[in-house]
N, C-alpha and C. Protein backbone atom coordinates (compact mmCIF):
# COMPACT_ATOMS: atom_id res chain seq x y z
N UNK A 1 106.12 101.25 103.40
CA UNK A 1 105.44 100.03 103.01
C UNK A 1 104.59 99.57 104.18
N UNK A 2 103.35 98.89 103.87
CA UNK A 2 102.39 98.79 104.70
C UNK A 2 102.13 97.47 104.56
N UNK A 3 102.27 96.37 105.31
CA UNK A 3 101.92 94.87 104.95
C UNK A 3 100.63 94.69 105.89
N UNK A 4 99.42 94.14 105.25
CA UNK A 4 98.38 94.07 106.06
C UNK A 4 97.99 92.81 106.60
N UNK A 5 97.95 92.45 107.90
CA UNK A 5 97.56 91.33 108.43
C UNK A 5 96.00 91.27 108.76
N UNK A 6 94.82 92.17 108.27
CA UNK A 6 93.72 91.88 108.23
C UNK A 6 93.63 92.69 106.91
N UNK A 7 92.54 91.97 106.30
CA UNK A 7 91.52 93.00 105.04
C UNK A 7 90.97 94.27 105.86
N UNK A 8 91.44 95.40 104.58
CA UNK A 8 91.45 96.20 105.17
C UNK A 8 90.50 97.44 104.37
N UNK A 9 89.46 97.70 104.84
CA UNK A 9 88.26 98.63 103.95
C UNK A 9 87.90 99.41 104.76
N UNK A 10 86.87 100.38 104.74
CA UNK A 10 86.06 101.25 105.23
C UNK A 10 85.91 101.40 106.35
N UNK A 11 84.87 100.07 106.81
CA UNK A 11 84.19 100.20 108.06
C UNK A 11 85.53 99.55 109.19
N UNK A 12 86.68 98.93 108.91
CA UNK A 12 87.44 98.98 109.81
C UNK A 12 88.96 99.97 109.85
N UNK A 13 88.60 101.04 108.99
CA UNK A 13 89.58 102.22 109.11
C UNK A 13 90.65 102.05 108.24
N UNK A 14 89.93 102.06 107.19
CA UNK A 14 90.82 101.72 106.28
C UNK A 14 91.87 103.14 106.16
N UNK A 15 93.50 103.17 105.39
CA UNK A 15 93.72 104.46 104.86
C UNK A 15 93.34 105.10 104.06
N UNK A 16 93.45 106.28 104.44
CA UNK A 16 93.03 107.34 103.62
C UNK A 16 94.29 108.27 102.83
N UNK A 17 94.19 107.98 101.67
CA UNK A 17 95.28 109.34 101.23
C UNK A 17 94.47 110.63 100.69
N UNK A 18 95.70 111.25 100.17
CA UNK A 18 95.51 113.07 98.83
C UNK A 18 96.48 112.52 97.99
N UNK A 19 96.16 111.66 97.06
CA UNK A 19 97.08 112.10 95.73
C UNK A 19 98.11 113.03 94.89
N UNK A 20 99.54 112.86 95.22
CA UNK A 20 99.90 113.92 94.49
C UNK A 20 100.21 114.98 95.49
N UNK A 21 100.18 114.51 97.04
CA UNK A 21 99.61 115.61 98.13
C UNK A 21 101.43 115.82 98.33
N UNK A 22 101.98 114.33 98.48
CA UNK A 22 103.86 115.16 98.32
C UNK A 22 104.04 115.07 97.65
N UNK A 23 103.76 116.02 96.25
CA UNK A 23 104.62 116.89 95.11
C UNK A 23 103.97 117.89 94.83
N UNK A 24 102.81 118.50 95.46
CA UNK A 24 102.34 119.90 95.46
C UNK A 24 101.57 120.29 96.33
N UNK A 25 102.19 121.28 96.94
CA UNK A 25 100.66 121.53 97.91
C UNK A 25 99.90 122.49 97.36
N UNK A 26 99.33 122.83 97.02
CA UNK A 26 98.55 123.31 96.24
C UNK A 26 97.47 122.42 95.42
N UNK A 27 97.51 121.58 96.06
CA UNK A 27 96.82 119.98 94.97
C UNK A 27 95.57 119.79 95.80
N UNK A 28 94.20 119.91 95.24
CA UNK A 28 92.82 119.73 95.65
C UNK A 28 93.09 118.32 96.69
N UNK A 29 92.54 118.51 97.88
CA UNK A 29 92.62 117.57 98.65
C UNK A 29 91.66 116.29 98.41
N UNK A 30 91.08 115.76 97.40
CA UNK A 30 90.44 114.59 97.76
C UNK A 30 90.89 113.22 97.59
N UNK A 31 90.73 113.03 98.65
CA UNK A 31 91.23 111.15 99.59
C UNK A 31 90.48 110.88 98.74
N UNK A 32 91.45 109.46 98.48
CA UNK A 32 90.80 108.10 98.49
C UNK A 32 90.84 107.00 99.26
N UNK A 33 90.38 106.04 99.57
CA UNK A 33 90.32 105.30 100.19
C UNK A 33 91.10 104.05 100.06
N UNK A 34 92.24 103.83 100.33
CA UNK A 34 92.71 102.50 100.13
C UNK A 34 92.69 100.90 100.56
N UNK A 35 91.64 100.57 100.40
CA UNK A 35 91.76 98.67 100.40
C UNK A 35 92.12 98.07 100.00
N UNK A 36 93.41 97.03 101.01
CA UNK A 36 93.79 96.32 101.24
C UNK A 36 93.24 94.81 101.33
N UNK A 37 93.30 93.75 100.76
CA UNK A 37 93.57 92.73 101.29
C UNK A 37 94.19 92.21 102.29
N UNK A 38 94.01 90.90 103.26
CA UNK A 38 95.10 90.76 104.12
C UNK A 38 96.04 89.79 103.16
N UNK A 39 97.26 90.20 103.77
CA UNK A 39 98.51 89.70 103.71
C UNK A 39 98.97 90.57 102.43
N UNK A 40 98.01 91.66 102.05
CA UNK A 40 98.14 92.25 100.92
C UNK A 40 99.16 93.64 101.17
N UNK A 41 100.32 94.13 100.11
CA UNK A 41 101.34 95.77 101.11
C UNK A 41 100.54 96.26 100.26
N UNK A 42 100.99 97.60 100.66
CA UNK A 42 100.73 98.84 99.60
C UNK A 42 101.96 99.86 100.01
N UNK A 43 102.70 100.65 98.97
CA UNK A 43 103.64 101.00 98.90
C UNK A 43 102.83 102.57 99.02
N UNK A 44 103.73 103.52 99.77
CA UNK A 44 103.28 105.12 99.73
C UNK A 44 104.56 105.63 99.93
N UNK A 45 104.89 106.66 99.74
CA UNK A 45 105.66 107.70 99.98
C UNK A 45 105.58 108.53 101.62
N UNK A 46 106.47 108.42 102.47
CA UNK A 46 105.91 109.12 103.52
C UNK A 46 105.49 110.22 103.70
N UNK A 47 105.49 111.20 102.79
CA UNK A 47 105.27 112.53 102.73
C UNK A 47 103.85 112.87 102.52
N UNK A 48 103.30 111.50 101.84
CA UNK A 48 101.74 111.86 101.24
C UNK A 48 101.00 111.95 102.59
N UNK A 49 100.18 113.23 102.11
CA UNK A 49 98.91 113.22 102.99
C UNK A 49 98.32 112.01 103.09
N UNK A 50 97.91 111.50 104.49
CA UNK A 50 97.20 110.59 104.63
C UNK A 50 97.01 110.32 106.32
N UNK A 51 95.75 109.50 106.71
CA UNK A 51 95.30 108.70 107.41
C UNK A 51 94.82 107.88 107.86
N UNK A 52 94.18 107.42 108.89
CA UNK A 52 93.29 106.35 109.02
C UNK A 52 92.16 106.66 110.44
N UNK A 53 91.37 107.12 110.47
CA UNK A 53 90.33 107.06 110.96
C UNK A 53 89.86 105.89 112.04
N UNK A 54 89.31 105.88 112.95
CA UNK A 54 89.10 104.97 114.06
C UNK A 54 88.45 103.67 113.28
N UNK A 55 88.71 102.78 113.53
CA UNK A 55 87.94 101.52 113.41
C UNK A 55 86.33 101.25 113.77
N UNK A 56 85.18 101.52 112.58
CA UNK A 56 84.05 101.52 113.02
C UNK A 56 83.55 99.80 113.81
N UNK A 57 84.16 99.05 113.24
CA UNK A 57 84.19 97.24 113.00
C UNK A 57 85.20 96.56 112.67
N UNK A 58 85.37 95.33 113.39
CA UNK A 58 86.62 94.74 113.05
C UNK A 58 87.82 95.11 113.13
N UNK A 59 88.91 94.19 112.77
CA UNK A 59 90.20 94.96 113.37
C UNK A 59 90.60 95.34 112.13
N UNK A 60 92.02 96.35 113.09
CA UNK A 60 92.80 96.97 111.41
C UNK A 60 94.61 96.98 111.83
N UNK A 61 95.08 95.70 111.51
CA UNK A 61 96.47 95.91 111.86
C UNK A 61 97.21 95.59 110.61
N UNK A 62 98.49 96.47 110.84
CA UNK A 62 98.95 96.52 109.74
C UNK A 62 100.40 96.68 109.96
N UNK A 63 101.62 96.54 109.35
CA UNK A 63 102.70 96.44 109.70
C UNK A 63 103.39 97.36 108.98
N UNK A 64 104.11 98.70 109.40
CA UNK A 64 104.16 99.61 109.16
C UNK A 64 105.92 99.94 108.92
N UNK A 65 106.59 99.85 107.89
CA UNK A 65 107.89 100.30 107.49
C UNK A 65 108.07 101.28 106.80
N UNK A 66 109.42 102.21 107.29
CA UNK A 66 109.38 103.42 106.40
C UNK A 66 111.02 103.08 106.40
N UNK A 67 111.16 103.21 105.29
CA UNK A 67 112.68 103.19 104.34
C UNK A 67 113.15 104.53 103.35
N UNK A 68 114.23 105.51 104.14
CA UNK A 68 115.14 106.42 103.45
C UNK A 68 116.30 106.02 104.02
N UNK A 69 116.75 107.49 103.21
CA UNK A 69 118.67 107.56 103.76
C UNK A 69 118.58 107.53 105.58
N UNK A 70 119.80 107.44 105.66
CA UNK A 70 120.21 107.92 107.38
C UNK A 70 120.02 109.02 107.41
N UNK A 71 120.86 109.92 106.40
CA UNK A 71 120.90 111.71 106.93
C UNK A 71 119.85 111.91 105.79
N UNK A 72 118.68 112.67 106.15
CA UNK A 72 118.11 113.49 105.67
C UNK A 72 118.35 114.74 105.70
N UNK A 73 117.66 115.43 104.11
CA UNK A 73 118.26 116.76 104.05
C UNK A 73 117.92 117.78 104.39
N UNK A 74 117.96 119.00 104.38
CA UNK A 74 117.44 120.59 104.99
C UNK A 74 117.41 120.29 106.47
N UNK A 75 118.39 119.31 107.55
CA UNK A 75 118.47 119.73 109.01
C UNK A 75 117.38 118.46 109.77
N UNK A 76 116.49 117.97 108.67
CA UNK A 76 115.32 116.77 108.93
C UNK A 76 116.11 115.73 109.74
N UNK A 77 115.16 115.10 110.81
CA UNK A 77 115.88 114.15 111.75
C UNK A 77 114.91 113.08 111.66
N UNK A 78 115.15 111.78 111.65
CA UNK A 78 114.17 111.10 112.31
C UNK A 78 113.82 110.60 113.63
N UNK A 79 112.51 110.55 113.73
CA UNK A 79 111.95 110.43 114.77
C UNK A 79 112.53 109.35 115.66
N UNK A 80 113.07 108.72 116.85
CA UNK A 80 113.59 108.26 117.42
C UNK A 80 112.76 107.92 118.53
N UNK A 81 111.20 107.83 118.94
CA UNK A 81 110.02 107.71 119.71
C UNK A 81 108.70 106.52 119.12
């Protein structure tokens, strides 16, 4: 979950996803662009392809939570950095 403390579009780096990108890889890569409102979340999956690109203008902060189990499966750890 992503809670945004500025509006969040294009020219200040907005995210970028791939649709569909964690449940197949094999899935045509085209991003879309996600804008945000401020004070506005947007919910993703951590697995999905995605990014965010440098900030051409304006700021881009955003408040960034990721929620699973403790033990993840197949040996997966989380990051602790």
């Amino acid at each position: 979950m992503r809670i945004h403390l500025e509006h969040d579009e294009e020219r200040n780096g907005a995210l970028r996803v791939v649709p569909g990108s964690h449940l197949d890889e094999s899935s045509k890569p085209q991003e879309v662009i996600c804008q945000v409102k401020k004070d506005g979340a947007l919910l993703m999956r951590p697995l999905l392809l995605h990014k965010s690109p440098k900030a051409q203008q304006g700021a881009r902060r955003a408040l960034h939570f990721v929620f699973g189990p403790h033990d993840l499966p197949d040996g997966a750890e989380w990051s602790t950095s």
